[in-house]
PDB file of N, CA and C in Angstrom:
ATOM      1  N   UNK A   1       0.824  -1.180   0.000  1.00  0.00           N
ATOM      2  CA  UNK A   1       0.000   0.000   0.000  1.00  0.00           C
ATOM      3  C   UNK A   1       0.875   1.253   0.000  1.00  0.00           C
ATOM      4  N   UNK A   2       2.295   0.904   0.862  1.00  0.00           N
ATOM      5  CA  UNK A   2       2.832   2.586   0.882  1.00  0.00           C
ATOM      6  C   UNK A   2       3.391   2.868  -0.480  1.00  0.00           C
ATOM      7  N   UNK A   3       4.054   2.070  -1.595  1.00  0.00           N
ATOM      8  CA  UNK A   3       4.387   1.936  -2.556  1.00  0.00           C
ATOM      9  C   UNK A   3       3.212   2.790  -3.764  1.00  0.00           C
ATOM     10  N   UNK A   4       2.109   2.402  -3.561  1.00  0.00           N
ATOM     11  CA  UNK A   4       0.793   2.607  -3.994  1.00  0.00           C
ATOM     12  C   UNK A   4       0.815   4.065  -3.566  1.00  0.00           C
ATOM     13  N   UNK A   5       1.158   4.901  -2.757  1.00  0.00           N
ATOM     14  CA  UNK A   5       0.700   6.228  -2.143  1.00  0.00           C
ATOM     15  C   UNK A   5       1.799   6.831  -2.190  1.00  0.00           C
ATOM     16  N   UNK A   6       3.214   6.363  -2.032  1.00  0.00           N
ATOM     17  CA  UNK A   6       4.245   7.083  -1.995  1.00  0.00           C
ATOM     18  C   UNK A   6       5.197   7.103  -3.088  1.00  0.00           C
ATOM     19  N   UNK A   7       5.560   8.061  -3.782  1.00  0.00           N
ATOM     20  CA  UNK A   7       6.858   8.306  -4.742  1.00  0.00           C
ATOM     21  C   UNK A   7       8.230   7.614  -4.222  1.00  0.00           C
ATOM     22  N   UNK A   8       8.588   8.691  -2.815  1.00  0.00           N
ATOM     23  CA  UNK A   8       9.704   8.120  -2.031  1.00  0.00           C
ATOM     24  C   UNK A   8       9.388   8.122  -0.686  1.00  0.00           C
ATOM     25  N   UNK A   9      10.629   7.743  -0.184  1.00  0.00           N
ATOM     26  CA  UNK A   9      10.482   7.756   1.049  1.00  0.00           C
ATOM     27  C   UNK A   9       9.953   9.283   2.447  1.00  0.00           C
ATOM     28  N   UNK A  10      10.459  10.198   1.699  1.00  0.00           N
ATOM     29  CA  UNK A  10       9.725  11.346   1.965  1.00  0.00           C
ATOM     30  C   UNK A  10       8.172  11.413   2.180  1.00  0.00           C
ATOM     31  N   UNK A  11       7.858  10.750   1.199  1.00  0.00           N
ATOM     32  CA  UNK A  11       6.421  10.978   1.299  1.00  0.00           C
ATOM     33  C   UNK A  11       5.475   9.708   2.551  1.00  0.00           C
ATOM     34  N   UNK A  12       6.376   9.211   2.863  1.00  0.00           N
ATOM     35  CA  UNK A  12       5.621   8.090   3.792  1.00  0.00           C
ATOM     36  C   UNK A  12       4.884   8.725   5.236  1.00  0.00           C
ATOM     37  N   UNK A  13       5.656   9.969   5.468  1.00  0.00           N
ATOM     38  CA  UNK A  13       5.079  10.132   6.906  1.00  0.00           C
ATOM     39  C   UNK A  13       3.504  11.198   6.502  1.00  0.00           C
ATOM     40  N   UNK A  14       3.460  11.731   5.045  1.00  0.00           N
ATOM     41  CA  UNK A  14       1.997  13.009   5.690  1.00  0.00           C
ATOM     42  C   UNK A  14       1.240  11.398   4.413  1.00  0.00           C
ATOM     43  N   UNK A  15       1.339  10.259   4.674  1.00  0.00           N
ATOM     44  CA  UNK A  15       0.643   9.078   3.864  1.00  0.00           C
ATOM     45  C   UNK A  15       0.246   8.263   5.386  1.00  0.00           C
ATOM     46  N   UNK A  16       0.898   8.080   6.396  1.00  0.00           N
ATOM     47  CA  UNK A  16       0.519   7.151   7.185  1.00  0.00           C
ATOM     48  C   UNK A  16      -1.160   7.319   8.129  1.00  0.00           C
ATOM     49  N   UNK A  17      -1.533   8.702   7.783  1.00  0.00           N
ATOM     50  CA  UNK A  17      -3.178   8.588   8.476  1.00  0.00           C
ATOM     51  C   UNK A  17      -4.063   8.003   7.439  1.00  0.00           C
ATOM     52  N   UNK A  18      -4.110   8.337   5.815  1.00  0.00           N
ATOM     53  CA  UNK A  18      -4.529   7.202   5.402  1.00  0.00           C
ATOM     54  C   UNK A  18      -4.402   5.712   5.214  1.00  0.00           C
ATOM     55  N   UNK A  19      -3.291   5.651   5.529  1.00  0.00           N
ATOM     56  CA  UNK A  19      -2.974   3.957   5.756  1.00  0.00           C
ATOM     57  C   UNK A  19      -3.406   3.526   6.755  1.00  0.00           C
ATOM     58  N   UNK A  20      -3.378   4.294   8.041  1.00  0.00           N
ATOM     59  CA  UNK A  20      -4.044   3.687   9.385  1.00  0.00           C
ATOM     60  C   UNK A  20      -5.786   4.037   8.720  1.00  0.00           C
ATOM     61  N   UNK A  21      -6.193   4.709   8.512  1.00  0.00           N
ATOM     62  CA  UNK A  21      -7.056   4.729   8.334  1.00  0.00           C
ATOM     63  C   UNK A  21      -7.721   3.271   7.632  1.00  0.00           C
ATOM     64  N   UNK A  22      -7.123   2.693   6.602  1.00  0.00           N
ATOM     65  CA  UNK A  22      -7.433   1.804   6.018  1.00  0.00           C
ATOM     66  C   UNK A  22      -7.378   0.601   6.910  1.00  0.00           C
ATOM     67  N   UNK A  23      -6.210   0.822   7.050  1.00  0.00           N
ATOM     68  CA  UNK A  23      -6.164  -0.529   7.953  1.00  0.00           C
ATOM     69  C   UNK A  23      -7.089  -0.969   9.163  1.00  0.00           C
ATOM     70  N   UNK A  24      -7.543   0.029   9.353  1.00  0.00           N
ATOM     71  CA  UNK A  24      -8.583   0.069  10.752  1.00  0.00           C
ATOM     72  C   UNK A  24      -9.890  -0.552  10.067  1.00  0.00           C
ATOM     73  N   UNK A  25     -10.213  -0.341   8.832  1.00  0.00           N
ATOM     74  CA  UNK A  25     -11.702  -0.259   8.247  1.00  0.00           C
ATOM     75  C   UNK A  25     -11.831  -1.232   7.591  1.00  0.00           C
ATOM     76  N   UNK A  26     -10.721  -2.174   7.438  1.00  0.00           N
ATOM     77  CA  UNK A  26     -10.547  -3.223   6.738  1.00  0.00           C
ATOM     78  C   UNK A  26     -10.838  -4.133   7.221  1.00  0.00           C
ATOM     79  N   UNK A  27     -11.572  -5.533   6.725  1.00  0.00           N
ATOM     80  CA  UNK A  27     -12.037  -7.176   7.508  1.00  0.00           C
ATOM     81  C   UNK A  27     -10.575  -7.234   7.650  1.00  0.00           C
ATOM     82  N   UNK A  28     -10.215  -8.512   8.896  1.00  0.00           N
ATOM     83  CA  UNK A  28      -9.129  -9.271   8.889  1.00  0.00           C
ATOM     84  C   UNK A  28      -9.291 -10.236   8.258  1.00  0.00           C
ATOM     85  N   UNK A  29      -8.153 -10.653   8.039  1.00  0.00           N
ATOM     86  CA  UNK A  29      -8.434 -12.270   6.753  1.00  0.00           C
ATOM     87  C   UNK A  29      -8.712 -13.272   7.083  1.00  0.00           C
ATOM     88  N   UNK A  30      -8.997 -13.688   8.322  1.00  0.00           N
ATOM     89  CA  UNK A  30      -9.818 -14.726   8.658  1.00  0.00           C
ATOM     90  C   UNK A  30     -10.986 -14.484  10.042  1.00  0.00           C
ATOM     91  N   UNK A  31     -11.507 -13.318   9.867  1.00  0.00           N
ATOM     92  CA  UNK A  31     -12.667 -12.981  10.495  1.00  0.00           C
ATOM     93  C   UNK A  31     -13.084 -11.658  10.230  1.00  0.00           C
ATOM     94  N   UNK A  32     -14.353 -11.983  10.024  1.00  0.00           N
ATOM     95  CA  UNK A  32     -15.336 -10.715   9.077  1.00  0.00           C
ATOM     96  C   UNK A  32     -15.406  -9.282   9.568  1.00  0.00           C
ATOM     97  N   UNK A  33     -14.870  -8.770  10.477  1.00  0.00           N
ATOM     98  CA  UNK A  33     -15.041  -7.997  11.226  1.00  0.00           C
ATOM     99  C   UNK A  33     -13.305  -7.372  11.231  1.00  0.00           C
ATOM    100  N   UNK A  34     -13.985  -6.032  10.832  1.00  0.00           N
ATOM    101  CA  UNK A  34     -12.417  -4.765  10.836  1.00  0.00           C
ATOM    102  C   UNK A  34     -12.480  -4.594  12.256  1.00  0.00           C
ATOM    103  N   UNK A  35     -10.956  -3.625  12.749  1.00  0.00           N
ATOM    104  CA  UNK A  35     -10.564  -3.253  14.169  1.00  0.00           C
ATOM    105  C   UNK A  35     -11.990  -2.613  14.752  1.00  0.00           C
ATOM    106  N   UNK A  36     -12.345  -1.900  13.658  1.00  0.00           N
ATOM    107  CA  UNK A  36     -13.425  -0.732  14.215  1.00  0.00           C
ATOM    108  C   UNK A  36     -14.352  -1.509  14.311  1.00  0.00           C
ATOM    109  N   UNK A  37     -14.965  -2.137  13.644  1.00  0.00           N
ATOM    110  CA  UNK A  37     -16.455  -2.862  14.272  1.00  0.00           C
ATOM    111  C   UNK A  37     -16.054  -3.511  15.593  1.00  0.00           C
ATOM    112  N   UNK A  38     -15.134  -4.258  15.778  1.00  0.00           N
ATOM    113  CA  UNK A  38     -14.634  -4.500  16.758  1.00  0.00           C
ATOM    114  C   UNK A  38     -14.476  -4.262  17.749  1.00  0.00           C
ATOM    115  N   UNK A  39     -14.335  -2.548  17.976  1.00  0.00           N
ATOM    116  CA  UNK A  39     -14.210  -2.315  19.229  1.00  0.00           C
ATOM    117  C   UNK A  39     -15.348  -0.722  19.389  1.00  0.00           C
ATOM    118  N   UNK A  40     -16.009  -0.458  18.408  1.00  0.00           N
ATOM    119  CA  UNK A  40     -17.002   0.549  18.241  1.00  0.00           C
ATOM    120  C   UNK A  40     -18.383  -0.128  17.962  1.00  0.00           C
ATOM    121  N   UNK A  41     -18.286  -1.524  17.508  1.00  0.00           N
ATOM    122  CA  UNK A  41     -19.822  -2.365  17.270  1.00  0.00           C
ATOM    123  C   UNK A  41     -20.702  -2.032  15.879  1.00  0.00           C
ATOM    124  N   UNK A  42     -19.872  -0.981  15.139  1.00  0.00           N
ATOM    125  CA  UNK A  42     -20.510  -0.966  14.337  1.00  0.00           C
ATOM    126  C   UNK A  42     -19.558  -0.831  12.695  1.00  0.00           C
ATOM    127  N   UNK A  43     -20.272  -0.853  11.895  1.00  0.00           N
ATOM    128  CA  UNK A  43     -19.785  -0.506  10.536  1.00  0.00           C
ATOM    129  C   UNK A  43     -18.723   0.993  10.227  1.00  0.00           C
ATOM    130  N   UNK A  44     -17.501   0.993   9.432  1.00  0.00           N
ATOM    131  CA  UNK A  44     -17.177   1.996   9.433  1.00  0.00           C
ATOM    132  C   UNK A  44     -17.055   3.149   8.214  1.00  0.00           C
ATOM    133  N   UNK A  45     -18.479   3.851   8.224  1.00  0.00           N
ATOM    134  CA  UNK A  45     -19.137   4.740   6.906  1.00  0.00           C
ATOM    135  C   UNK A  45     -17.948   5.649   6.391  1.00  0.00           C
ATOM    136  N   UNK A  46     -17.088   5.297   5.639  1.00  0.00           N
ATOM    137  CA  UNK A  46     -16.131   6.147   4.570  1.00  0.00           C
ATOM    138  C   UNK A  46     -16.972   6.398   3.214  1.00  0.00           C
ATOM    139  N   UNK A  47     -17.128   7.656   3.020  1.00  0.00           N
ATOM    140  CA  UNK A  47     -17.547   7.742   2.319  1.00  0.00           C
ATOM    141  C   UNK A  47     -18.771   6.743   1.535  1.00  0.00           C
ATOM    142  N   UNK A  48     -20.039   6.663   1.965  1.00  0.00           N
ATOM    143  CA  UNK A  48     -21.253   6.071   2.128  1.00  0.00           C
ATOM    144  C   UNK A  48     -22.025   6.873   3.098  1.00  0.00           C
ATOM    145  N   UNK A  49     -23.370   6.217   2.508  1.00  0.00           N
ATOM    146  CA  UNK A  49     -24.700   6.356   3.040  1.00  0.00           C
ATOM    147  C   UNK A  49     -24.732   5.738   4.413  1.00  0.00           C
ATOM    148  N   UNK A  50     -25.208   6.510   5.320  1.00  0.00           N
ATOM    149  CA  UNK A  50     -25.212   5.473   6.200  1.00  0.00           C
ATOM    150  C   UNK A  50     -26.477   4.804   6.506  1.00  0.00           C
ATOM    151  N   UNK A  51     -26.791   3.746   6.818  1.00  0.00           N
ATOM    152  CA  UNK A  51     -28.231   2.883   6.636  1.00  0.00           C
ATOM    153  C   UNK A  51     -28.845   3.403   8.388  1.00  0.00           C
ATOM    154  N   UNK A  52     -29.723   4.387   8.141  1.00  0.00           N
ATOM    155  CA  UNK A  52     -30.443   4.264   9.839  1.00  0.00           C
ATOM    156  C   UNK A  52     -31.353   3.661   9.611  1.00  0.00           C
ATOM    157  N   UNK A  53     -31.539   2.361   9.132  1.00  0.00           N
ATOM    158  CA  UNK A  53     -32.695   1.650   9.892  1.00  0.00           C
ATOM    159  C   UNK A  53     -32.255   0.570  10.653  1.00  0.00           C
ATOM    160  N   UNK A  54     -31.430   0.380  10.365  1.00  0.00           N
ATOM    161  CA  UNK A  54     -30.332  -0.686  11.309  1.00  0.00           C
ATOM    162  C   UNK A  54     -29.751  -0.196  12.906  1.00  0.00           C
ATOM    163  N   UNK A  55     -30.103   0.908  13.017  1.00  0.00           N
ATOM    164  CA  UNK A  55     -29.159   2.122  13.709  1.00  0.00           C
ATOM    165  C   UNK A  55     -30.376   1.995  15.355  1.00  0.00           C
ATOM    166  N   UNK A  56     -29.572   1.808  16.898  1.00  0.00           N
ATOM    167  CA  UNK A  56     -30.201   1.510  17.590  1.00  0.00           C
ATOM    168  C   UNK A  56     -31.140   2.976  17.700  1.00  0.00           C
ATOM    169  N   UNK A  57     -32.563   2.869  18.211  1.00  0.00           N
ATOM    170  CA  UNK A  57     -33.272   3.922  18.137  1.00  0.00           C
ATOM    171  C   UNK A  57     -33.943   4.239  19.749  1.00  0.00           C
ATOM    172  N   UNK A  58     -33.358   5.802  20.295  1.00  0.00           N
ATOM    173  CA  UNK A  58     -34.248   5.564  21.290  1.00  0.00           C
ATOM    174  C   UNK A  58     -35.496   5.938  21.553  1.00  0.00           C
ATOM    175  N   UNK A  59     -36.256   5.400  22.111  1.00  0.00           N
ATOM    176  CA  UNK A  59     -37.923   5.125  22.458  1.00  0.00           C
ATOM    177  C   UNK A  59     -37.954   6.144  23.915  1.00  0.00           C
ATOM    178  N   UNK A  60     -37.211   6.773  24.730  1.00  0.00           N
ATOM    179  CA  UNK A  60     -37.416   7.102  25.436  1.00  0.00           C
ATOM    180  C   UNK A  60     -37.001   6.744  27.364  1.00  0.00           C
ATOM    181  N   UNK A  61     -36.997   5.196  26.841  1.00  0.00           N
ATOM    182  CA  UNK A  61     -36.774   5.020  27.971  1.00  0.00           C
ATOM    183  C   UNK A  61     -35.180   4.960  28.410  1.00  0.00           C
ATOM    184  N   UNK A  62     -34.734   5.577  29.087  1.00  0.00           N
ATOM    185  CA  UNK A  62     -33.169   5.400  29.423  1.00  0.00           C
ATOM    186  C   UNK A  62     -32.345   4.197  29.639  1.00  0.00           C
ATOM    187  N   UNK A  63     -33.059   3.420  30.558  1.00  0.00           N
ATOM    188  CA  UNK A  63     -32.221   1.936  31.494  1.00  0.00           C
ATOM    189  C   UNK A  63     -32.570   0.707  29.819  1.00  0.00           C
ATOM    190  N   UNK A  64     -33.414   1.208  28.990  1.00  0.00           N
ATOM    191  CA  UNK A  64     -33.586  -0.176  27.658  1.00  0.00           C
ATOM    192  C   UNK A  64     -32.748   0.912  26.627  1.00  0.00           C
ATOM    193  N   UNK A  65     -32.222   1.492  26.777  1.00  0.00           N
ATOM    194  CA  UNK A  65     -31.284   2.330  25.950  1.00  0.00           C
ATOM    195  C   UNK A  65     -30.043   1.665  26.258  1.00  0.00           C
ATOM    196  N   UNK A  66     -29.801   1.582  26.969  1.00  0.00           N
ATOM    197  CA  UNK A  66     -28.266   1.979  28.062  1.00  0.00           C
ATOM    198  C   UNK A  66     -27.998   0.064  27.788  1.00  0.00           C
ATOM    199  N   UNK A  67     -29.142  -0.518  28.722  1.00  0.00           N
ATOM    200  CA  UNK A  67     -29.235  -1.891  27.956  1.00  0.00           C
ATOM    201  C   UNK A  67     -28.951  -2.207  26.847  1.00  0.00           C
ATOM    202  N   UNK A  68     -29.399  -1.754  25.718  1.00  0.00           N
ATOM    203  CA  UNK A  68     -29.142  -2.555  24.411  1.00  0.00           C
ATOM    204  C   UNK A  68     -27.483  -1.909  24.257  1.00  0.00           C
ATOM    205  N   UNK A  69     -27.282  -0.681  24.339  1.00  0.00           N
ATOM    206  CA  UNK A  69     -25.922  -0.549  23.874  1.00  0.00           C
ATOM    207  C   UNK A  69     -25.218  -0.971  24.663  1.00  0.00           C
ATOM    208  N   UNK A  70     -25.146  -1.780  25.944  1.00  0.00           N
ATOM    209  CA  UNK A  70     -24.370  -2.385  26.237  1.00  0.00           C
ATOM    210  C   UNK A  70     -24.267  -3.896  26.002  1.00  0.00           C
ATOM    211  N   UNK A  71     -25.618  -4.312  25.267  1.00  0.00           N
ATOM    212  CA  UNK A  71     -25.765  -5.813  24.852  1.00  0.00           C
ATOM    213  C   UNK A  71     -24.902  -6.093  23.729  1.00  0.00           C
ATOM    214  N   UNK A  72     -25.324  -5.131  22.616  1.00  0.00           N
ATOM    215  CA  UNK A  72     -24.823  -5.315  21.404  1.00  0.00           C
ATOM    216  C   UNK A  72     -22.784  -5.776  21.430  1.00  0.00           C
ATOM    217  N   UNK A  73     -22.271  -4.683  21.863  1.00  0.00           N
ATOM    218  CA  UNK A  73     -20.998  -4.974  21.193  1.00  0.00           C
ATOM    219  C   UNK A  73     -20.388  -6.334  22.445  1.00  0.00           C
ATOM    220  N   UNK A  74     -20.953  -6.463  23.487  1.00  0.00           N
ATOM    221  CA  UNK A  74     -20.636  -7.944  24.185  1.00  0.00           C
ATOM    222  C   UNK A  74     -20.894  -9.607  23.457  1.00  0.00           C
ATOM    223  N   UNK A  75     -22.590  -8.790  22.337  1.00  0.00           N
ATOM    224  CA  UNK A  75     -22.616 -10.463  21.600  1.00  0.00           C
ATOM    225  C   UNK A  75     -21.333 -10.282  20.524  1.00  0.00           C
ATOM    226  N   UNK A  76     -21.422  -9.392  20.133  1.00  0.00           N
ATOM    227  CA  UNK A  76     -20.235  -9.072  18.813  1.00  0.00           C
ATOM    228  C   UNK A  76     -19.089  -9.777  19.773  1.00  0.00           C
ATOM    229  N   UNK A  77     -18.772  -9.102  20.665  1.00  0.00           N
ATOM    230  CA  UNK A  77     -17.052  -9.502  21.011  1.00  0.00           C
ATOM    231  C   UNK A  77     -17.216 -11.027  21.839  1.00  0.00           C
ATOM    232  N   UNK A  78     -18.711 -11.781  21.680  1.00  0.00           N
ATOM    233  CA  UNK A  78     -18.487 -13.267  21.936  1.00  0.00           C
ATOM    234  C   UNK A  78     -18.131 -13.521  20.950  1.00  0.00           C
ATOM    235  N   UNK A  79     -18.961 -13.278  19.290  1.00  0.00           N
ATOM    236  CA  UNK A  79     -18.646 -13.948  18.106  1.00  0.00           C
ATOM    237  C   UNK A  79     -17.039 -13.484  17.872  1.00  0.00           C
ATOM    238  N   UNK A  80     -16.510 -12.426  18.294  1.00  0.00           N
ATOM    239  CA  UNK A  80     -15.055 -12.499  17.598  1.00  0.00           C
ATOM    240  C   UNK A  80     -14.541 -13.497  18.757  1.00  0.00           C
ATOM    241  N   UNK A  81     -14.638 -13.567  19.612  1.00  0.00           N
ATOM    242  CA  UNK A  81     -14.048 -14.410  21.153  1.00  0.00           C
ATOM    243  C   UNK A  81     -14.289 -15.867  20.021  1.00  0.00           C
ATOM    244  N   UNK A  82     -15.246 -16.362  20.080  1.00  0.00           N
ATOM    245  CA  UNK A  82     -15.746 -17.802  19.205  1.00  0.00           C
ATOM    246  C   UNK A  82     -15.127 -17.924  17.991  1.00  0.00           C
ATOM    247  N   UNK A  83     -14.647 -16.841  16.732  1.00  0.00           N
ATOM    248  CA  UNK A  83     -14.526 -16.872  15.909  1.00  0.00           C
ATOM    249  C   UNK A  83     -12.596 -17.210  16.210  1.00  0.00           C
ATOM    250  N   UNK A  84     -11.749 -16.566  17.298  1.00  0.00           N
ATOM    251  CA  UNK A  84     -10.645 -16.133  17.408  1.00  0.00           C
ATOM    252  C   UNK A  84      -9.889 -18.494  17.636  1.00  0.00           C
ATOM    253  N   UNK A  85     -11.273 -18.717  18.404  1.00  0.00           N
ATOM    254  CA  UNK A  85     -10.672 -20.120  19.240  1.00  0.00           C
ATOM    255  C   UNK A  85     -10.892 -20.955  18.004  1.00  0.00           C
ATOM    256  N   UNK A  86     -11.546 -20.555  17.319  1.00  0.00           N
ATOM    257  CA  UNK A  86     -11.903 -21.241  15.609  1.00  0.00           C
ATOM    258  C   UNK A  86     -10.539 -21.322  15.139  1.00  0.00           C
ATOM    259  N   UNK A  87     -10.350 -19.909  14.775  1.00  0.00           N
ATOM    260  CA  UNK A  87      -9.084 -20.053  13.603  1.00  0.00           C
ATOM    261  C   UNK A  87      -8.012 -20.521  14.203  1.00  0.00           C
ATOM    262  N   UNK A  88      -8.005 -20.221  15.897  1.00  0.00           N
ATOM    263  CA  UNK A  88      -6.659 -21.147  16.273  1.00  0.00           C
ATOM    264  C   UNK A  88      -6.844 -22.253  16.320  1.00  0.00           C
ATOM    265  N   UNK A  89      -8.046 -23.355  16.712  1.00  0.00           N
ATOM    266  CA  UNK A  89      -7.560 -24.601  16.473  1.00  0.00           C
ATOM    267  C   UNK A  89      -7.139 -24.968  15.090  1.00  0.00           C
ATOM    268  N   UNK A  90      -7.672 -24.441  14.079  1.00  0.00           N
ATOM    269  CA  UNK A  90      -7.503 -24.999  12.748  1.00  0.00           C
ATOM    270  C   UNK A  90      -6.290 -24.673  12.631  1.00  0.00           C
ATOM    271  N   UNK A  91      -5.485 -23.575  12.983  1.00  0.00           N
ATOM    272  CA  UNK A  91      -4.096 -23.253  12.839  1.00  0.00           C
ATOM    273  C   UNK A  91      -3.346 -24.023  13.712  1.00  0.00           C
ATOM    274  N   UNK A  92      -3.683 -24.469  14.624  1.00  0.00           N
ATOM    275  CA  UNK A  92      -3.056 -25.620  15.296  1.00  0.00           C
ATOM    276  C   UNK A  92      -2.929 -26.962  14.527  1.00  0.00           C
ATOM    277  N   UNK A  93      -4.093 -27.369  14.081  1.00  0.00           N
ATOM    278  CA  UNK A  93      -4.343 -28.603  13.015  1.00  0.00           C
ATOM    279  C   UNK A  93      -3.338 -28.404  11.756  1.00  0.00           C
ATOM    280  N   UNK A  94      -3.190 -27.514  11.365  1.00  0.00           N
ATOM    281  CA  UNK A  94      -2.552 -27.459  10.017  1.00  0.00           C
ATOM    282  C   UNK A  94      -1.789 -27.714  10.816  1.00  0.00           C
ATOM    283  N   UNK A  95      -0.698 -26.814  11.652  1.00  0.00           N
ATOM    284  CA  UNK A  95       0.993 -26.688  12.176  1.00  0.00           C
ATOM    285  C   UNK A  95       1.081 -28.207  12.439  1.00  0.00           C
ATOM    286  N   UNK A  96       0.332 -29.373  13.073  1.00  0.00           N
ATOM    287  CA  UNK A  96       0.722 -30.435  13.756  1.00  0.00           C
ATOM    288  C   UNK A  96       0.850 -31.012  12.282  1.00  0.00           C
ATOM    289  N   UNK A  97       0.095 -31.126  11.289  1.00  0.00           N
ATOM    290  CA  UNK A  97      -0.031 -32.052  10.412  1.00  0.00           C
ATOM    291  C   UNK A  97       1.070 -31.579   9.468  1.00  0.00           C
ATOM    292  N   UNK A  98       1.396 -30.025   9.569  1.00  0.00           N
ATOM    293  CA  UNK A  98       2.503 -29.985   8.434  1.00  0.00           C
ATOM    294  C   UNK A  98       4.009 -30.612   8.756  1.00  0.00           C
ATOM    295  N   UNK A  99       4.110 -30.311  10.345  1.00  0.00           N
ATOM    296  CA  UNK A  99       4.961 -30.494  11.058  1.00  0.00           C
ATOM    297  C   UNK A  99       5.124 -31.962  11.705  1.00  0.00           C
ATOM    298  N   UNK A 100       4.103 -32.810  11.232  1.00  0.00           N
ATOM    299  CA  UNK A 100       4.260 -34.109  11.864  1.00  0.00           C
ATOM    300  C   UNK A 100       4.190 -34.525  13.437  1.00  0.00           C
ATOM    301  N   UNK A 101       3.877 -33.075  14.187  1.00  0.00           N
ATOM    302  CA  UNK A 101       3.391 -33.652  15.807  1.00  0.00           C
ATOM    303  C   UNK A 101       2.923 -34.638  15.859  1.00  0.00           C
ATOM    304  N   UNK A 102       3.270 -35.181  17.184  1.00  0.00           N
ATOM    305  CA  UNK A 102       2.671 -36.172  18.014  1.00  0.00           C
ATOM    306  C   UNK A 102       2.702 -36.222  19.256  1.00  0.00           C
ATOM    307  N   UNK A 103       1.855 -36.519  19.586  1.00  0.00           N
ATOM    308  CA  UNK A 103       1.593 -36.564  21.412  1.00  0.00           C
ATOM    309  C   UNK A 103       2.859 -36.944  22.424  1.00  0.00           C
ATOM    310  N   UNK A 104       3.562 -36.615  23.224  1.00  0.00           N
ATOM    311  CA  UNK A 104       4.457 -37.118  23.541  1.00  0.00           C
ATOM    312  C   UNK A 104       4.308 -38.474  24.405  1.00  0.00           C
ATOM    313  N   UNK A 105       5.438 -38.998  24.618  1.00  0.00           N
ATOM    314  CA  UNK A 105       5.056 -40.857  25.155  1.00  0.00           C
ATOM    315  C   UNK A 105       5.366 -40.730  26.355  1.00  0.00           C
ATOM    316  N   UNK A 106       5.762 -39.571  27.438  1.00  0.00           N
ATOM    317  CA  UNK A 106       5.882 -39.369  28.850  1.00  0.00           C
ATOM    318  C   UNK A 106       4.667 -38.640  29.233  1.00  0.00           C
ATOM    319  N   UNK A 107       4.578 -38.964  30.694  1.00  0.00           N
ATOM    320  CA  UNK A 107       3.451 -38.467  30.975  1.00  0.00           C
ATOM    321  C   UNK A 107       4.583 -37.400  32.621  1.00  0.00           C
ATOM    322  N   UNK A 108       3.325 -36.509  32.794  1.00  0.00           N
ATOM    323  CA  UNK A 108       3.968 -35.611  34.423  1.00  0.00           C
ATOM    324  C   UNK A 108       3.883 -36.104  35.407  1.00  0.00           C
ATOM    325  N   UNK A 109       5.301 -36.119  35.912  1.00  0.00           N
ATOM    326  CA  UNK A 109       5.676 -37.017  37.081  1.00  0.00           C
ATOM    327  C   UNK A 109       6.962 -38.386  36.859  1.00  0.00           C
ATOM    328  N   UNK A 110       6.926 -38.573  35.204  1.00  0.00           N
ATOM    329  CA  UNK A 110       7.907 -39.175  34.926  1.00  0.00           C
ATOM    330  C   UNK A 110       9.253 -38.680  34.922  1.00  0.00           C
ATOM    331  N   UNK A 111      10.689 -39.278  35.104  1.00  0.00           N
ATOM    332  CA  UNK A 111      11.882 -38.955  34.993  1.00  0.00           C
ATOM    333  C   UNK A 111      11.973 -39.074  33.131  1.00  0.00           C
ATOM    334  N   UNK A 112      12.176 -37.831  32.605  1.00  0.00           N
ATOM    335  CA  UNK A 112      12.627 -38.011  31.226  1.00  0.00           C
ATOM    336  C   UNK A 112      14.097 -37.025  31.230  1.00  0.00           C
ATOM    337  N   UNK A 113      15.483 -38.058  30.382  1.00  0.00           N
ATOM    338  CA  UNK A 113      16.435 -37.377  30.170  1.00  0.00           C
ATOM    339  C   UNK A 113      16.224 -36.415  28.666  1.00  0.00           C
ATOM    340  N   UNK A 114      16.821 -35.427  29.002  1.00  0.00           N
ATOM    341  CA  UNK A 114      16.620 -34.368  28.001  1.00  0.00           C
ATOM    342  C   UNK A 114      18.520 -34.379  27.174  1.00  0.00           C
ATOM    343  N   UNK A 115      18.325 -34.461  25.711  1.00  0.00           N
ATOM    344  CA  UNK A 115      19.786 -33.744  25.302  1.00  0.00           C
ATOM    345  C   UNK A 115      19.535 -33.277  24.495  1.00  0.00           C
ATOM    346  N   UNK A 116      20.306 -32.310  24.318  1.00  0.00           N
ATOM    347  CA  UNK A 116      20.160 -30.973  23.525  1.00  0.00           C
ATOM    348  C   UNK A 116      21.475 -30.363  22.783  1.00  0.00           C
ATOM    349  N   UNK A 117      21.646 -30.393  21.784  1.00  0.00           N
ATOM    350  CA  UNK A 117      22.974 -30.538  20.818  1.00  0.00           C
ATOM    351  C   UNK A 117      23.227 -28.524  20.538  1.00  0.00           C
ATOM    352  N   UNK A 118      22.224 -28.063  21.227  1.00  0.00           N
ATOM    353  CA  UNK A 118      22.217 -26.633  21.409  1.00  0.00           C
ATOM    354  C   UNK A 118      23.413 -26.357  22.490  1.00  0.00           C
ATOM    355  N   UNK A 119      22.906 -26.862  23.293  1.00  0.00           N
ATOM    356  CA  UNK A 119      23.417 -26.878  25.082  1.00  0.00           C
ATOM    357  C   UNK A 119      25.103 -27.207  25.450  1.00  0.00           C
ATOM    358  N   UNK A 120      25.988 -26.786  25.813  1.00  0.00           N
ATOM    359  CA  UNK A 120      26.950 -27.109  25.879  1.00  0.00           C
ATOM    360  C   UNK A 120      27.069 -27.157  27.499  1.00  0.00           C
TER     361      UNK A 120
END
């Protein structure tokens, strides 16, 4: 991206608020959700319409106000919490299978000698 925005190196530092910018507004690559929904709960309107019918509305009452905006971004940050233990087991699964793990054959509490061709 800085390549994309910058001539030289000069130009990298009045380029880095649009790059953070981007980077903030952007999905991560293995979960649907940019920094900002993430930690604001909602969509982040760059240049767009923004949709208020989706948009929490208050009715008046204070304590079912205060309620929902504190419901909302807790289910969100279960699904990224759920989504986070996802991609690590599967990233665990790949690493063992690329890497050939296996369970080790001692258990805790056994005497196992260790050597180590690192170790002098």
């Amino acid at each position: 991206m800085i390549k994309r925005l910058c001539k030289d190196d000069l130009e990298i530092e009045s380029s880095l608020p649009l790059i953070e910018l981007s980077l903030r507004s952007t999905s991560l690559s293995k979960m649907p959700y940019s920094p900002f929904e993430i930690l604001f709960g909602r969509h982040m309107h760059i240049g767009e319409m923004t949709d208020v019918t989706n948009m929490t509305v208050f009715d008046g009452d204070v304590g079912c106000y205060i309620h929902t905006l504190k419901r909302e971004p807790g289910m969100l940050h279960s699904q990224v919490r759920e989504r986070k233990l996802q991609t690590k087991a599967e990233e665990s699964r790949a690493y063992d299978k690329r890497n050939k793990v296996s369970p080790p054959k001692w258990c805790v509490g056994q005497t196992v000698a260790y050597c180590s061709k690192t170790t002098k």
